[in-house]
C-alpha atoms as a PDB file:
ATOM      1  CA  UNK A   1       0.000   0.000   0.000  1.00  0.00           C
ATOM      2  CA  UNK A   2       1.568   3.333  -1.080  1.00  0.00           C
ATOM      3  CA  UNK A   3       1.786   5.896   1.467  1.00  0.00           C
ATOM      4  CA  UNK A   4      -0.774   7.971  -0.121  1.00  0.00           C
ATOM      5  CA  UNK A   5      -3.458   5.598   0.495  1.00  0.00           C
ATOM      6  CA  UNK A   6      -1.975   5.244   3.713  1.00  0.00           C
ATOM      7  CA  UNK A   7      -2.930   9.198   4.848  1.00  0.00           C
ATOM      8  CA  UNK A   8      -6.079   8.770   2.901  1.00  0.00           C
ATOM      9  CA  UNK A   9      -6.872   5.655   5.465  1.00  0.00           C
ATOM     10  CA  UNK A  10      -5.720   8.054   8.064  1.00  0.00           C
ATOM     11  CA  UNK A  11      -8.158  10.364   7.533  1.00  0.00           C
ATOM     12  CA  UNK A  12     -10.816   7.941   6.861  1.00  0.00           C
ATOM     13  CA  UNK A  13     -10.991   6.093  10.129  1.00  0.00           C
ATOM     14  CA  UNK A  14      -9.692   8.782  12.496  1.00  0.00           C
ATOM     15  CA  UNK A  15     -13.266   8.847  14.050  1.00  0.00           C
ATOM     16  CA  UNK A  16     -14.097   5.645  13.562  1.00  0.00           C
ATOM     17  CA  UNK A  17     -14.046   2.843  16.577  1.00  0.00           C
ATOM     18  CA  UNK A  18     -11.407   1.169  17.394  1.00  0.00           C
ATOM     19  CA  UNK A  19     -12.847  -1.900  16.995  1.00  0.00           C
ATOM     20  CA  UNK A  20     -13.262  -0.993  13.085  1.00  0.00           C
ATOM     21  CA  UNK A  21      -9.445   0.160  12.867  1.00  0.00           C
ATOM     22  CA  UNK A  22      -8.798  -3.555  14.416  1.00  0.00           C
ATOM     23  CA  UNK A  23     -10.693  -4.453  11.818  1.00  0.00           C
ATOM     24  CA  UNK A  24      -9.419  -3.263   9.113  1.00  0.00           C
ATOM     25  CA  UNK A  25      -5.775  -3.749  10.184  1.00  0.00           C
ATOM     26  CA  UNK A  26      -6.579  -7.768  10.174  1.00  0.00           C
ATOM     27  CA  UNK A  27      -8.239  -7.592   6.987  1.00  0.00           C
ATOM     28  CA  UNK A  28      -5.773  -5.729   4.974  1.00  0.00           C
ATOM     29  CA  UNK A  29      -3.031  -7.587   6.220  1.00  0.00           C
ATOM     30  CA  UNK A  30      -1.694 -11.491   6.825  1.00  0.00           C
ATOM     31  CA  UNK A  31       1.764 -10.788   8.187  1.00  0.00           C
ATOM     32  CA  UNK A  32       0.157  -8.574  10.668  1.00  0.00           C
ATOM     33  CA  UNK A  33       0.760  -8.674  14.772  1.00  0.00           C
ATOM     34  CA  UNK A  34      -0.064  -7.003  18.060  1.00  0.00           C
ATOM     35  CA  UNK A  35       2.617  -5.627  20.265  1.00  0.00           C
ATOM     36  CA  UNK A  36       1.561  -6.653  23.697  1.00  0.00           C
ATOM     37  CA  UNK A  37       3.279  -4.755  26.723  1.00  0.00           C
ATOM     38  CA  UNK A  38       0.662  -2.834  28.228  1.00  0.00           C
ATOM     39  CA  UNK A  39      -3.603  -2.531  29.363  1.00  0.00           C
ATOM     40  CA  UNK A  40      -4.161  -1.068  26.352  1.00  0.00           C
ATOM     41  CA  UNK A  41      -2.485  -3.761  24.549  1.00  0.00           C
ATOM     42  CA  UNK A  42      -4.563  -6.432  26.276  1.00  0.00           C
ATOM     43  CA  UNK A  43      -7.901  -4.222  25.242  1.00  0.00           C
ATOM     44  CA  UNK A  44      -6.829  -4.859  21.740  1.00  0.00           C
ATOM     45  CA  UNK A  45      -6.166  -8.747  22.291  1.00  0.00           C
ATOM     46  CA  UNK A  46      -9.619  -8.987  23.956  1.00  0.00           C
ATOM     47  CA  UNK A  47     -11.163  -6.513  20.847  1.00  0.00           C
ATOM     48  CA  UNK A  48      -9.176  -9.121  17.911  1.00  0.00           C
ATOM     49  CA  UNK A  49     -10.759 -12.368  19.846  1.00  0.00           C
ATOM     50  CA  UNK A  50     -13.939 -11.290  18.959  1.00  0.00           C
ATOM     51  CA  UNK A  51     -12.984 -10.071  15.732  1.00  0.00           C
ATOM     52  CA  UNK A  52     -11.065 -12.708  13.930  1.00  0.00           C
ATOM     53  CA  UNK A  53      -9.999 -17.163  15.299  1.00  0.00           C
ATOM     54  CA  UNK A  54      -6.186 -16.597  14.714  1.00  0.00           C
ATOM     55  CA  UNK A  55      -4.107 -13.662  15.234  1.00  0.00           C
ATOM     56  CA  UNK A  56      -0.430 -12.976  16.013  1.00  0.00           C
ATOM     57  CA  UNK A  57       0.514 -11.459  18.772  1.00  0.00           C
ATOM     58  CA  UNK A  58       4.094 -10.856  20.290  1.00  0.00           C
ATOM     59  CA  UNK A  59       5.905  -9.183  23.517  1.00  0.00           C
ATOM     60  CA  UNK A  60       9.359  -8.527  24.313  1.00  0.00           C
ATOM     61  CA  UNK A  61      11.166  -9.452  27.484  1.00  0.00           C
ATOM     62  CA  UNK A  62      13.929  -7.210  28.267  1.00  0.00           C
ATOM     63  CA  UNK A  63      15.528  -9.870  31.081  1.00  0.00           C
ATOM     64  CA  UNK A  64      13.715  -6.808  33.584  1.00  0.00           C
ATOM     65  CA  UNK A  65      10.574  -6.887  33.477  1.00  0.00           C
ATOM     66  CA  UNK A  66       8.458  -6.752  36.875  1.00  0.00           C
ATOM     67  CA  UNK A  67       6.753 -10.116  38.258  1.00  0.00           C
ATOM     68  CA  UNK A  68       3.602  -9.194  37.774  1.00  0.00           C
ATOM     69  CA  UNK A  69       3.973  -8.794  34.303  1.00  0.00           C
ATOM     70  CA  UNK A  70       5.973 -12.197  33.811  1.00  0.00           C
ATOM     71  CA  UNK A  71       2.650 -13.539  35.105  1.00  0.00           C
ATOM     72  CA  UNK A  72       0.297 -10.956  32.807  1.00  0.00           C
ATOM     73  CA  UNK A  73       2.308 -12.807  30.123  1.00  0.00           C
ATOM     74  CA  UNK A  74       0.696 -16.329  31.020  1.00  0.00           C
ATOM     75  CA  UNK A  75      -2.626 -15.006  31.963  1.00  0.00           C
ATOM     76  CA  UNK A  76      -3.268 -13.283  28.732  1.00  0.00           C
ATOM     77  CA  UNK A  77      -2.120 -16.492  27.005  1.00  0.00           C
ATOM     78  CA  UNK A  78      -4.231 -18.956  29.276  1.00  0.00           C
ATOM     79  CA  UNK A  79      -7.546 -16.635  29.528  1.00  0.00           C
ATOM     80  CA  UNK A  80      -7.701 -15.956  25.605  1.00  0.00           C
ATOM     81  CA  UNK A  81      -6.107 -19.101  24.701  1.00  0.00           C
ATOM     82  CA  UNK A  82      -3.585 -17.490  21.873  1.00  0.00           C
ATOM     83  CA  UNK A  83      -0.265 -18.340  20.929  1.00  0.00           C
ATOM     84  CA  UNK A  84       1.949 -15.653  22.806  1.00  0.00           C
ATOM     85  CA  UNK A  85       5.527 -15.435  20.702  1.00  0.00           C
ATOM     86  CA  UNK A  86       7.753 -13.745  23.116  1.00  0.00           C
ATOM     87  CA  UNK A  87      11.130 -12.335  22.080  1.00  0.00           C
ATOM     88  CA  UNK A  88      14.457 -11.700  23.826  1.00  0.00           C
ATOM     89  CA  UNK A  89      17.376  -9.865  23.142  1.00  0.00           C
ATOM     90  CA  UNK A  90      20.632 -10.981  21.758  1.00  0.00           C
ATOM     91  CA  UNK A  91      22.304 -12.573  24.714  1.00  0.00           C
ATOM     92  CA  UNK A  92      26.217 -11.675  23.853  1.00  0.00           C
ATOM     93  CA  UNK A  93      25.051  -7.688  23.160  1.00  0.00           C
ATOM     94  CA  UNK A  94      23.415  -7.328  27.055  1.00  0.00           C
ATOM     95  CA  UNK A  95      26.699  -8.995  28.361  1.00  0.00           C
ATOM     96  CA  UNK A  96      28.578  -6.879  26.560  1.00  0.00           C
ATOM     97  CA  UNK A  97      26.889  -3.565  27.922  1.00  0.00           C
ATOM     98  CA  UNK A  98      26.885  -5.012  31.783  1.00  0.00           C
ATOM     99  CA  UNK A  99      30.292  -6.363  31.334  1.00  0.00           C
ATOM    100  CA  UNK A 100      31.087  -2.381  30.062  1.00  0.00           C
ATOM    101  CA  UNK A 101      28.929  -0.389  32.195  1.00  0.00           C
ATOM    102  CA  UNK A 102      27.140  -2.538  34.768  1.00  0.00           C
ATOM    103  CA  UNK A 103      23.299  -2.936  35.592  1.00  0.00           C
ATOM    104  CA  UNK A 104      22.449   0.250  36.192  1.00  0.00           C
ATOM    105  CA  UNK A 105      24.440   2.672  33.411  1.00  0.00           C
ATOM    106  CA  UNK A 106      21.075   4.559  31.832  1.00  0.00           C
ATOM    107  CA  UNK A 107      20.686   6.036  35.429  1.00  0.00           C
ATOM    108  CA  UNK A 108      23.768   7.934  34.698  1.00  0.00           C
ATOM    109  CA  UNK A 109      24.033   8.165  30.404  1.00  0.00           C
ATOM    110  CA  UNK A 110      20.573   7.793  29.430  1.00  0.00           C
ATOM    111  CA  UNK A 111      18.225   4.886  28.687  1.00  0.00           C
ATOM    112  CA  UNK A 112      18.870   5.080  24.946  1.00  0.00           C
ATOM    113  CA  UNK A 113      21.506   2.587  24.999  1.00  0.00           C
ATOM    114  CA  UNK A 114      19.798  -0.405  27.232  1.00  0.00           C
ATOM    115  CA  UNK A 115      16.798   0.122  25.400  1.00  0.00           C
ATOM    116  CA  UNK A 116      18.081  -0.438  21.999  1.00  0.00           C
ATOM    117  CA  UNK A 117      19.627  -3.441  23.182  1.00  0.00           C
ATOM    118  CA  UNK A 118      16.903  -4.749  25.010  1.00  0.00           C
ATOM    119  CA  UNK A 119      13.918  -3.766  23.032  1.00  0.00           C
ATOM    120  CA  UNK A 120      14.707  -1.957  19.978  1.00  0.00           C
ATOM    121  CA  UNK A 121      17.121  -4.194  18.203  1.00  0.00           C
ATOM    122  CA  UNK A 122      14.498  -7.156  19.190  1.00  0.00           C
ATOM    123  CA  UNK A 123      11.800  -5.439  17.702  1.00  0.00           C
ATOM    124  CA  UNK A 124      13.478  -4.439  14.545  1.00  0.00           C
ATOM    125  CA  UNK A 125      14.135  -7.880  13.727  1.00  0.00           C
ATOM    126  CA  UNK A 126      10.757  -9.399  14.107  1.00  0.00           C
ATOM    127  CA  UNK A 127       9.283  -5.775  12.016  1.00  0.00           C
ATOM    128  CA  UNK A 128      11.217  -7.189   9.537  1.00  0.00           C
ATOM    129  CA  UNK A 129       9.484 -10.233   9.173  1.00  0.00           C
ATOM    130  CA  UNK A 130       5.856  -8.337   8.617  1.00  0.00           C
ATOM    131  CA  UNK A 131       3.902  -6.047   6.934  1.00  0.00           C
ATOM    132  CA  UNK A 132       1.923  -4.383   9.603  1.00  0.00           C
ATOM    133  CA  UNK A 133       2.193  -4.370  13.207  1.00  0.00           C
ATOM    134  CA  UNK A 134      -0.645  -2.767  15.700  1.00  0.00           C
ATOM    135  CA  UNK A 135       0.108  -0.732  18.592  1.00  0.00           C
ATOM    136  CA  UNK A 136      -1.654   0.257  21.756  1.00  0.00           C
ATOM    137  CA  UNK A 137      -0.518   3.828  21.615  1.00  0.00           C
ATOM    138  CA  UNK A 138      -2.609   6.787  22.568  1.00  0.00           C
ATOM    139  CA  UNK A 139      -2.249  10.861  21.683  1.00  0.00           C
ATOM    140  CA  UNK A 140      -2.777  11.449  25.500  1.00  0.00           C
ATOM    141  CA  UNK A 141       0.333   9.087  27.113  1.00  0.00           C
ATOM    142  CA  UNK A 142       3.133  11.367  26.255  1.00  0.00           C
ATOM    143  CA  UNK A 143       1.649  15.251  25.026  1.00  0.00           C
ATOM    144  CA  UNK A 144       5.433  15.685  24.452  1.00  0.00           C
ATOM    145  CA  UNK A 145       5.729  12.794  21.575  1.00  0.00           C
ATOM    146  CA  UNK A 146       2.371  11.256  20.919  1.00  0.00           C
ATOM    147  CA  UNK A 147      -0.336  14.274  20.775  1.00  0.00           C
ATOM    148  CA  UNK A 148      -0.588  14.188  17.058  1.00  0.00           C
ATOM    149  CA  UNK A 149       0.029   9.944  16.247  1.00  0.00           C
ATOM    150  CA  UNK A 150      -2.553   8.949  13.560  1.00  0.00           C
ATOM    151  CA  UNK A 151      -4.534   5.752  14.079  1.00  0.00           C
ATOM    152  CA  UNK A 152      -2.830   4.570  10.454  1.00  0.00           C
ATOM    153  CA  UNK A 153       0.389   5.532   9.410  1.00  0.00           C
ATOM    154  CA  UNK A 154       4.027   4.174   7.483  1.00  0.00           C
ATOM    155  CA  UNK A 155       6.328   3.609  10.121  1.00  0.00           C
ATOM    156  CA  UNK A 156       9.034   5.456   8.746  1.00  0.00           C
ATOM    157  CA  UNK A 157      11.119   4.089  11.543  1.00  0.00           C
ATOM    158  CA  UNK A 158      10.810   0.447  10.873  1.00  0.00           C
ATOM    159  CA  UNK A 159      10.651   0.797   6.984  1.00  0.00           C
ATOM    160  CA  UNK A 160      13.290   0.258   4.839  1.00  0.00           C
ATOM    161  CA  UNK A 161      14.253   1.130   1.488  1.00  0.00           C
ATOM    162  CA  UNK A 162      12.933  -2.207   0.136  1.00  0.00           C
ATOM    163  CA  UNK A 163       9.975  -2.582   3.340  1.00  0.00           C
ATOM    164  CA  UNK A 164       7.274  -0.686   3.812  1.00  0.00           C
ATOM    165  CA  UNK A 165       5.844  -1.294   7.136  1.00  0.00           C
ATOM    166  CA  UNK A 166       2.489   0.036   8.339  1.00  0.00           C
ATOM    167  CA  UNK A 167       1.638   0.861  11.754  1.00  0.00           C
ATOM    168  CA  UNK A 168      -1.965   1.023  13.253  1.00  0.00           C
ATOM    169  CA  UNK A 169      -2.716   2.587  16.521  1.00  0.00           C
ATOM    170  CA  UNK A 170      -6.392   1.584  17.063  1.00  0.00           C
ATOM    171  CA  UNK A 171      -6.526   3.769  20.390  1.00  0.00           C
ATOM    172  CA  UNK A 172      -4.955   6.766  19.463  1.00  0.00           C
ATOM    173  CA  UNK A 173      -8.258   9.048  19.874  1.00  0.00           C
ATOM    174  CA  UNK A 174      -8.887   7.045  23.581  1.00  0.00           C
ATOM    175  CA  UNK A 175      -8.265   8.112  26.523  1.00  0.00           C
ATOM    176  CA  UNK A 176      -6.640   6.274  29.900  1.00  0.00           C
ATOM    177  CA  UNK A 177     -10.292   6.369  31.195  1.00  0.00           C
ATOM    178  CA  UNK A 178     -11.661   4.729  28.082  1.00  0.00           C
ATOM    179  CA  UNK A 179      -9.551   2.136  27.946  1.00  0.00           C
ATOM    180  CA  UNK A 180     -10.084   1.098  31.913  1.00  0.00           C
ATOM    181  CA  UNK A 181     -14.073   1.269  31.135  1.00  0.00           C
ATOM    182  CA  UNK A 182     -13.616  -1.437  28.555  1.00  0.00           C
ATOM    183  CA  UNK A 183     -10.962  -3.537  30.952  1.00  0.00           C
ATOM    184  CA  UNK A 184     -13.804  -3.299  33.631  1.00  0.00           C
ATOM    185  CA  UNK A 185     -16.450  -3.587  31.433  1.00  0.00           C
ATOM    186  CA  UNK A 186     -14.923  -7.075  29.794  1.00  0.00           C
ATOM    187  CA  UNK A 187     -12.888  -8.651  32.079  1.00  0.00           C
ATOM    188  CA  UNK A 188     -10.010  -7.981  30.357  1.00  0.00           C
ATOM    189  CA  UNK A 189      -6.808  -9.157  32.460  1.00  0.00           C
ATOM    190  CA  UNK A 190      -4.466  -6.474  33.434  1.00  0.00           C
ATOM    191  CA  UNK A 191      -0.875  -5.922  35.305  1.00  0.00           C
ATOM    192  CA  UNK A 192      -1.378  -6.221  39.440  1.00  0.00           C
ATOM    193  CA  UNK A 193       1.056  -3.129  39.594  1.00  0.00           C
ATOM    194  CA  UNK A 194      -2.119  -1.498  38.279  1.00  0.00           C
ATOM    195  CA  UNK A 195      -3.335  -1.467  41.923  1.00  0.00           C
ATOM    196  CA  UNK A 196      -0.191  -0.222  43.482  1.00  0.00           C
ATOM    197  CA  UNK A 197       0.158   3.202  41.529  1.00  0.00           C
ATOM    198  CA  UNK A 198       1.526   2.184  38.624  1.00  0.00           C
ATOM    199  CA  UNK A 199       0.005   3.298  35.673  1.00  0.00           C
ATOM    200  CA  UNK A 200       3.131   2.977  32.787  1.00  0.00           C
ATOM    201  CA  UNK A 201       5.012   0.008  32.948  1.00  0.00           C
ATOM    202  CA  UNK A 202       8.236  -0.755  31.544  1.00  0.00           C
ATOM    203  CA  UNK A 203      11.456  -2.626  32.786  1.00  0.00           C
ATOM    204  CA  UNK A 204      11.567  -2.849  36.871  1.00  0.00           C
ATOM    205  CA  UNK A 205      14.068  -0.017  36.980  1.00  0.00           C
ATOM    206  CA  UNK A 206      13.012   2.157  34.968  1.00  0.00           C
ATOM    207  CA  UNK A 207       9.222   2.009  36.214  1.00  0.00           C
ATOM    208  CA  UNK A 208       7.886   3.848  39.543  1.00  0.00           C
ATOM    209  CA  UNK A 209       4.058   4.678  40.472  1.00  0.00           C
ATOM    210  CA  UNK A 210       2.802   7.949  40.211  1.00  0.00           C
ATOM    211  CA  UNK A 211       1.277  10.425  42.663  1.00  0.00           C
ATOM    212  CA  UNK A 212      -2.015  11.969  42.695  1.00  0.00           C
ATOM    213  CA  UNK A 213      -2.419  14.386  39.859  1.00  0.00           C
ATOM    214  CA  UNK A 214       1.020  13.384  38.145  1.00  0.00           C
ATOM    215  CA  UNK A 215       0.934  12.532  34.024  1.00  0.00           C
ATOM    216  CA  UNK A 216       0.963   9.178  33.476  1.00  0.00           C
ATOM    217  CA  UNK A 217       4.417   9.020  32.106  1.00  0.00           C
ATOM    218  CA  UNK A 218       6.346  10.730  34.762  1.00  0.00           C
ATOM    219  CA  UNK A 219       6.382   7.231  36.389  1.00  0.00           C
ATOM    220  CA  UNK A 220       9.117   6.574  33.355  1.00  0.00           C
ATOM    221  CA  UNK A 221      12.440   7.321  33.181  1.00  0.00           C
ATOM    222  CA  UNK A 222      11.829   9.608  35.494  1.00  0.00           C
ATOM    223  CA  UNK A 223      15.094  11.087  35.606  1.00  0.00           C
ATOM    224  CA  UNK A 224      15.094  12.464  31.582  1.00  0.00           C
ATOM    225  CA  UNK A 225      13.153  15.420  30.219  1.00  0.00           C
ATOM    226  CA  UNK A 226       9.212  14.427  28.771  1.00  0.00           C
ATOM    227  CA  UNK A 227      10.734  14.567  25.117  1.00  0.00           C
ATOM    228  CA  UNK A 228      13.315  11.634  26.200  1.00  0.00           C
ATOM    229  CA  UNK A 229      10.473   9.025  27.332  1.00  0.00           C
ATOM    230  CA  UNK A 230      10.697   6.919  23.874  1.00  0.00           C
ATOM    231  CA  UNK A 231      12.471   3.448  24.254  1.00  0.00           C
ATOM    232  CA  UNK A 232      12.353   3.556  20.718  1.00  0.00           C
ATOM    233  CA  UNK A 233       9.520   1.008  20.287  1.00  0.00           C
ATOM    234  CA  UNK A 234       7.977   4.617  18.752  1.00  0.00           C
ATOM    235  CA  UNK A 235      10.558   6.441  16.874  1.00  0.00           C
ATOM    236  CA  UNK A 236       8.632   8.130  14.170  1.00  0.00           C
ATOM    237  CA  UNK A 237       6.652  10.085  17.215  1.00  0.00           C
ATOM    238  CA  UNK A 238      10.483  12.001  17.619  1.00  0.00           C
ATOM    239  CA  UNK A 239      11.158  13.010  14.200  1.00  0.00           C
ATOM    240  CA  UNK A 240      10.794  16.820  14.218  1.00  0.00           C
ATOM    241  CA  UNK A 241      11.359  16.634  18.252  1.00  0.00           C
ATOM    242  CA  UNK A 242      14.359  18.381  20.200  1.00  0.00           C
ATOM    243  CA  UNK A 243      17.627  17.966  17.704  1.00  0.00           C
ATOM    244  CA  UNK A 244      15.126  16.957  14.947  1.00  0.00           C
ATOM    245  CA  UNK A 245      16.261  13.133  14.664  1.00  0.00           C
ATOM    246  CA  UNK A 246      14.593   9.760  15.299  1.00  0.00           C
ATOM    247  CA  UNK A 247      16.670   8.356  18.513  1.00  0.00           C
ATOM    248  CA  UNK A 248      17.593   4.831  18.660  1.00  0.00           C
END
């Protein structure tokens, strides 16, 4: 699909549901999967199962992850009885970095580095392998980096010159309080950490609840400025942010 189309889509279905997004992201595509991490990733696992038998879906563990998502893992797979492909990070390139800097280095350099490591790099190689991948991003997480994400677009950071990949974000118009009315509405599993303050959740140290009245993201990397709080799972929301290039 050229990227004309692409903005045409864009503009189509930015009002529509997100259940018709869903739906059109599994009809236009085979080599299609959702990103699970978070409770708005789950809302879209719960929306596909009633949408379509078989669909892909994959997650990422970083070697940090909390617990309770370790067991969020299982639970999704058990309660909606899908095939949960999880990925991991190339073991020699995390020794390498702790060997280097130790455990702890993006306290003191930035999380730029451990994250491509531990989740970009992963996530670029299984991008490769698709056409389309669907996120669980919204305009309201980040107002720094994600106000103006479309609920279609080319990933421009995943693409290559001989790949097009396209990117859907079903929940981009939604809001934290829509997507814990459907959760509660449809049993949808979610993280435990929910109920302990928690409302973004990463790796273990780079995760912390948030107090009353505090943005959802400020529980992230908590030590960087608002325009920093990418792992790089998003890049295309940076383009045109602070020096004006994607970060890794």
């Amino acid at each position: 699909m050229m990227e004309l189309d692409i903005a045409k889509l864009a503009l189509e279905y930015d009002q529509r549901s997100p259940q018709e997004i869903l739906k059109l992201a599994l009809d236009k595509f085979d080599e299609i999967v959702i990103s699970f991490s978070g409770a708005e990733d789950v809302v879209l696992i719960d929306m596909a199962s009633k949408i379509k038998k078989d669909f892909q879906v994959f997650s990422i563990d970083t070697g940090r992850l909390h617990p309770e998502t370790y067991r969020l893992l299982d639970q999704v797979r058990e309660h909606y009885e899908i095939t949960l492909e999880v990925i991991f990070p190339d073991s020699p390139e995390v020794e390498a970095l702790v060997r280097e800097k130790g455990l702890f280095s993006f306290y003191k350099d930035g999380h730029k580095e451990c994250c491509g490591i531990r989740k970009v790099r992963p996530l670029r190689r299984k991008l490769a392998t698709l056409d389309a991948w669907i996120t669980g991003q919204r305009q309201d997480q980040n107002p720094s980096t994600r106000a103006n994400i479309p609920v279609v677009q080319v990933d421009t950071a995943f693409s290559t010159k001989n790949h097009t990949l396209i990117k859907f974000n079903p929940l981009a118009n939604w809001s934290s309080a829509q997507v814990w009315q459907y959760i509660h509405a449809n049993n949808v599993p979610y993280n435990a950490l929910h109920t302990k303050g928690f409302i973004s959740i990463g790796c273990e140290p780079c995760t912390r609840p948030v107090l009353p009245n505090q943005h959802e993201r400020e529980g992230r990397w908590w030590w960087e400025e608002a325009i920093e709080k990418e792992c790089g799972f998003h890049e295309t929301n940076l383009v045109g942010k602070s020096s004006g290039v994607a970060h890794g």
